[in-house]
PDB file of N, CA and C in Angstrom:
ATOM      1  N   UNK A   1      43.176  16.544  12.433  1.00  0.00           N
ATOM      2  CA  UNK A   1      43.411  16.537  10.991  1.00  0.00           C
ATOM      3  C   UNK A   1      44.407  15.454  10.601  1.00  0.00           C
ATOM      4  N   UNK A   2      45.145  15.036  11.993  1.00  0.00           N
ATOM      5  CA  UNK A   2      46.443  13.925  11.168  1.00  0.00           C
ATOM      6  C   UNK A   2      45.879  12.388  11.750  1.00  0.00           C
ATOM      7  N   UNK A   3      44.670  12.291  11.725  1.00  0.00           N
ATOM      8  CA  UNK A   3      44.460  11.014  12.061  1.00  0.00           C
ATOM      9  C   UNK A   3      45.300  10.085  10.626  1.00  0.00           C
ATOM     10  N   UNK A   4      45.160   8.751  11.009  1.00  0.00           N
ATOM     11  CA  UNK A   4      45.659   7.580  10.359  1.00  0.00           C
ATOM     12  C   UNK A   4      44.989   7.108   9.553  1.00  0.00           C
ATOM     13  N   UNK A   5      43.676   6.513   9.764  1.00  0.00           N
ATOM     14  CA  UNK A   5      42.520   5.898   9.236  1.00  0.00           C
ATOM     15  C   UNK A   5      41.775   6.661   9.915  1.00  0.00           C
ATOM     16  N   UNK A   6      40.465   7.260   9.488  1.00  0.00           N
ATOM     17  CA  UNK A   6      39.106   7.515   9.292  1.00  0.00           C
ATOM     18  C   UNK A   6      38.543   6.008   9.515  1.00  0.00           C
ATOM     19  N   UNK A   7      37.160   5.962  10.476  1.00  0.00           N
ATOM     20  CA  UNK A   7      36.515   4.814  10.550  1.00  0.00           C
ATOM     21  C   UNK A   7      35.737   4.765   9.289  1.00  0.00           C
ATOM     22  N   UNK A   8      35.065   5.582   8.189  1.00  0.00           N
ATOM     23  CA  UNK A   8      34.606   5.690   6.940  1.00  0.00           C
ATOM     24  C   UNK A   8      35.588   5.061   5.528  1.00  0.00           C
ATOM     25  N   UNK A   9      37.153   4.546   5.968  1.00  0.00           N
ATOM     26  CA  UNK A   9      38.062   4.580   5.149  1.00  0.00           C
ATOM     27  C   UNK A   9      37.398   3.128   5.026  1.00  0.00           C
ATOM     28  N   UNK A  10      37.316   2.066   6.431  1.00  0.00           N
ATOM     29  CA  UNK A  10      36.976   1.001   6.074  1.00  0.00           C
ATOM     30  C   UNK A  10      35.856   0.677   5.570  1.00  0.00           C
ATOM     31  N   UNK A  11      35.061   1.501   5.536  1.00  0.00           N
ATOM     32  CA  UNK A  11      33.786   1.169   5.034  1.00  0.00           C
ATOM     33  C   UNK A  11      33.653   1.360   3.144  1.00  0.00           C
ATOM     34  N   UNK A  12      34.459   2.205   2.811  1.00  0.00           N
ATOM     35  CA  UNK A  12      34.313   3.215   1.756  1.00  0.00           C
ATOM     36  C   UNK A  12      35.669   2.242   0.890  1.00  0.00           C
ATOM     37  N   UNK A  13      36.537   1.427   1.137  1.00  0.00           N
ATOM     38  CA  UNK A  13      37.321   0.653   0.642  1.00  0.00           C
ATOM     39  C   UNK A  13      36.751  -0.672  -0.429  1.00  0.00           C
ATOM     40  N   UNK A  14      35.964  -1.025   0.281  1.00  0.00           N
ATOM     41  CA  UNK A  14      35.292  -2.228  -0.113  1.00  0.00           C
ATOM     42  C   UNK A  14      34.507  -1.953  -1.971  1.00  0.00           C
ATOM     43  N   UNK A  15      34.053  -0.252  -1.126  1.00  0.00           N
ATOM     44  CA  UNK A  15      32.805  -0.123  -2.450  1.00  0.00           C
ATOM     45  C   UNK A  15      33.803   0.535  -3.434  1.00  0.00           C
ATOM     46  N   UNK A  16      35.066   0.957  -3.220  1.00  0.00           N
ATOM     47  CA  UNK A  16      36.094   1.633  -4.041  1.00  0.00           C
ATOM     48  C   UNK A  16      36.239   0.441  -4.839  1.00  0.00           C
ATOM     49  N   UNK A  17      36.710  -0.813  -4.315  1.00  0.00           N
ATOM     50  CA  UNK A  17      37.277  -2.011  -4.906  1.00  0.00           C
ATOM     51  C   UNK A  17      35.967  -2.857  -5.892  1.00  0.00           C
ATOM     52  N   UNK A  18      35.056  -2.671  -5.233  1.00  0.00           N
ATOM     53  CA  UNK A  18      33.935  -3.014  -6.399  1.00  0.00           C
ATOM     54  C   UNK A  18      33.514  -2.145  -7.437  1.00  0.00           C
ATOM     55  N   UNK A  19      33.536  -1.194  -7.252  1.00  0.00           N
ATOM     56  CA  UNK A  19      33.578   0.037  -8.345  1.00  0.00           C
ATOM     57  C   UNK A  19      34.779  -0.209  -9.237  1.00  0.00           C
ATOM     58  N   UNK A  20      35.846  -0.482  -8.787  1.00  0.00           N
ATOM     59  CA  UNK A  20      37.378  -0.388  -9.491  1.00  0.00           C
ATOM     60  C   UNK A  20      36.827  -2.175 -10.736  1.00  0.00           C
ATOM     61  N   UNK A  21      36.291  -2.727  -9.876  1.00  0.00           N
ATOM     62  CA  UNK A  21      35.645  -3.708 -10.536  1.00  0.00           C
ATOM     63  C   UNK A  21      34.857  -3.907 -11.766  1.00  0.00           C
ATOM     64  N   UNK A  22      34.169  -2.995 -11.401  1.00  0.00           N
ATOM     65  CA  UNK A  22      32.824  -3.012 -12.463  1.00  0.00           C
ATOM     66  C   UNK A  22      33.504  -2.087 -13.330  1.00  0.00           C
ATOM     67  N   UNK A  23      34.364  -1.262 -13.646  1.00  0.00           N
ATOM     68  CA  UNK A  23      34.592  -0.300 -14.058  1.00  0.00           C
ATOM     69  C   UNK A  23      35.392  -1.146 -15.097  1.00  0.00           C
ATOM     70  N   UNK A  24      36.596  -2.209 -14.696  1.00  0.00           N
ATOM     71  CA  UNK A  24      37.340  -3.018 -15.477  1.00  0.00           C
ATOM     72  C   UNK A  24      36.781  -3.766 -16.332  1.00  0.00           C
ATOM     73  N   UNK A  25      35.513  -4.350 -15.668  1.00  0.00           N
ATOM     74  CA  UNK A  25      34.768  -5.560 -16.401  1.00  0.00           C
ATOM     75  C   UNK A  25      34.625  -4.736 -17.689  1.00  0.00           C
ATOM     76  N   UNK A  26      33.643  -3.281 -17.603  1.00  0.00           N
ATOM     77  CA  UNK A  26      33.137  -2.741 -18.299  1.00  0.00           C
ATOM     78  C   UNK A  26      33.966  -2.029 -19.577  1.00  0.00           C
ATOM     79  N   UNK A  27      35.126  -1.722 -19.163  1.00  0.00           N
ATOM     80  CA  UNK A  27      36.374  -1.456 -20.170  1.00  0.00           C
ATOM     81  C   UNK A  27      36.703  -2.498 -20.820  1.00  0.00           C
ATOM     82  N   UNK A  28      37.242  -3.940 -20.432  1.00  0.00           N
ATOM     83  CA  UNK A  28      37.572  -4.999 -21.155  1.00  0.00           C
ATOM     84  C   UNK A  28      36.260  -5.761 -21.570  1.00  0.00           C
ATOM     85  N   UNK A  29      34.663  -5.519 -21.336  1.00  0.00           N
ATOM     86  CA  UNK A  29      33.642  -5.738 -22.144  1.00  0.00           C
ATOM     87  C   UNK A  29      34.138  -4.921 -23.543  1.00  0.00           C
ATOM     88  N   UNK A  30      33.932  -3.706 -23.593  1.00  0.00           N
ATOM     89  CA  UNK A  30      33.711  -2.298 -24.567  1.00  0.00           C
ATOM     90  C   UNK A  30      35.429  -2.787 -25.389  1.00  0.00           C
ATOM     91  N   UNK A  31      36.213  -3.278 -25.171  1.00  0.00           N
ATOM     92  CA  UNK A  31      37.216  -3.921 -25.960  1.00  0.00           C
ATOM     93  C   UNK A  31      37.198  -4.969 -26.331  1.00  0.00           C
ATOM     94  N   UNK A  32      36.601  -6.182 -25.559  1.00  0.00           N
ATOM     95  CA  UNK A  32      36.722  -7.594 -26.383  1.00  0.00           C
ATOM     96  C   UNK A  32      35.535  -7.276 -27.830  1.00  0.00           C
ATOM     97  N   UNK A  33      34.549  -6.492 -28.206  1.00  0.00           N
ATOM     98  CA  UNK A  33      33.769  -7.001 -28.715  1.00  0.00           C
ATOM     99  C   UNK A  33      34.354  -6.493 -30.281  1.00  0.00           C
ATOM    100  N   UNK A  34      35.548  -4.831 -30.130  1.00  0.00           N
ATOM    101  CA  UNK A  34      35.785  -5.075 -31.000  1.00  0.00           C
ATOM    102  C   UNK A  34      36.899  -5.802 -31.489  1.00  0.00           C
ATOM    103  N   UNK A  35      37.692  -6.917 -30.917  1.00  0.00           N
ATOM    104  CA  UNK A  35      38.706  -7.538 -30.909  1.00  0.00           C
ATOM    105  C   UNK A  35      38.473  -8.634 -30.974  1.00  0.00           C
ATOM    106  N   UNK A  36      36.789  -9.025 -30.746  1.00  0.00           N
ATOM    107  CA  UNK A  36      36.721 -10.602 -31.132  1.00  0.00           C
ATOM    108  C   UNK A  36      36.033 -10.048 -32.832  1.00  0.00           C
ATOM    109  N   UNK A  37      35.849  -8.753 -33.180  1.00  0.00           N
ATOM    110  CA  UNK A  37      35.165  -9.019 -34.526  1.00  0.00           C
ATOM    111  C   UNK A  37      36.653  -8.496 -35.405  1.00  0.00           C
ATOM    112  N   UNK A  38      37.609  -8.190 -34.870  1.00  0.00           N
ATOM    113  CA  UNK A  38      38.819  -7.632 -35.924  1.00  0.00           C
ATOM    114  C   UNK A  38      39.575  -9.398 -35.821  1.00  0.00           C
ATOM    115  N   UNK A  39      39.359  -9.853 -34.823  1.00  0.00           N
ATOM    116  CA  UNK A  39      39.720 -11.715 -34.844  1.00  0.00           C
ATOM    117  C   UNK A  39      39.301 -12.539 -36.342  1.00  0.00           C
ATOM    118  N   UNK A  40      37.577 -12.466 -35.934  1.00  0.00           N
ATOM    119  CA  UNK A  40      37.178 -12.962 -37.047  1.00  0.00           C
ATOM    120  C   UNK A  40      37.415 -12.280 -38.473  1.00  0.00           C
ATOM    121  N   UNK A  41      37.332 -10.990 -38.639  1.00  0.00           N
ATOM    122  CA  UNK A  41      37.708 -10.597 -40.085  1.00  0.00           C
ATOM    123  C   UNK A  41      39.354 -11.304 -40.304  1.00  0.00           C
ATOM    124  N   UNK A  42      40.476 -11.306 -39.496  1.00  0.00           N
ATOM    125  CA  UNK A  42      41.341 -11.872 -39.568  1.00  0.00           C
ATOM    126  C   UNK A  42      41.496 -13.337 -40.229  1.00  0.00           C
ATOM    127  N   UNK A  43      40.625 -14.419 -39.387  1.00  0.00           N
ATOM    128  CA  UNK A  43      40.442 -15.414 -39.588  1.00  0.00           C
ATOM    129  C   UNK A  43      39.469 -15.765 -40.393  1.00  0.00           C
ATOM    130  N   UNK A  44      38.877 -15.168 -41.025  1.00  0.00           N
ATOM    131  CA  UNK A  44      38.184 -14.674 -42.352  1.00  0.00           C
ATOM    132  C   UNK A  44      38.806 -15.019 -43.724  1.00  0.00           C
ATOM    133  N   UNK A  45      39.499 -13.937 -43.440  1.00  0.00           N
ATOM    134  CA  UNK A  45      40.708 -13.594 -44.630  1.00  0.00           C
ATOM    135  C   UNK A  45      42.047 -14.472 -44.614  1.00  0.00           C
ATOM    136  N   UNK A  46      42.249 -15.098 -43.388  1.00  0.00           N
ATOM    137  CA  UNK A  46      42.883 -16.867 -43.697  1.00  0.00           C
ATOM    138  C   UNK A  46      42.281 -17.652 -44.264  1.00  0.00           C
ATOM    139  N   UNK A  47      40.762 -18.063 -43.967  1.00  0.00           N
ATOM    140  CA  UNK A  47      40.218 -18.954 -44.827  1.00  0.00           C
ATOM    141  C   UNK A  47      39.675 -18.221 -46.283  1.00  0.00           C
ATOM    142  N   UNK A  48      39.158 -17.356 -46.605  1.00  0.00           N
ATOM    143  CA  UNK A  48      39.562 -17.089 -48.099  1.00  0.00           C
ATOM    144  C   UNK A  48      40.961 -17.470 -49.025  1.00  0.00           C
ATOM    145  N   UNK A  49      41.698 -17.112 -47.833  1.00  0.00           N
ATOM    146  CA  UNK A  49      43.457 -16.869 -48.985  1.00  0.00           C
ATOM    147  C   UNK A  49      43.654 -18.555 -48.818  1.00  0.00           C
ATOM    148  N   UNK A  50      43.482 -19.162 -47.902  1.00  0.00           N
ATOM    149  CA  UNK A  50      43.650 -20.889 -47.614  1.00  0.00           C
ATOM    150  C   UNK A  50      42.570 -21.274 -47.641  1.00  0.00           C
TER     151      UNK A  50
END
């Protein structure tokens, strides 16, 4: 029960870190899109007022 590493730890690391991956992409996708359109209403409403 007190082993160190599991031979499955190295295997199961890799797909943790690509998961941890896709998972980020997919969070900062699902945020840029509404932050590039609250950008443009921003820069919108500069060029109206200027």
């Amino acid at each position: 029960m007190a082993e160190p590493e599991p031979p499955q730890s190295a295997s199961l690391s890799p797909v943790l870190f690509v998961l941890v991956l896709v998972f980020a992409a997919g969070v900062s996708s699902v945020l840029f899109y509404p932050a590039m359109s609250l950008l443009g209403r921003i820069v919108g409403l500069f060029r109206a007022t200027g």
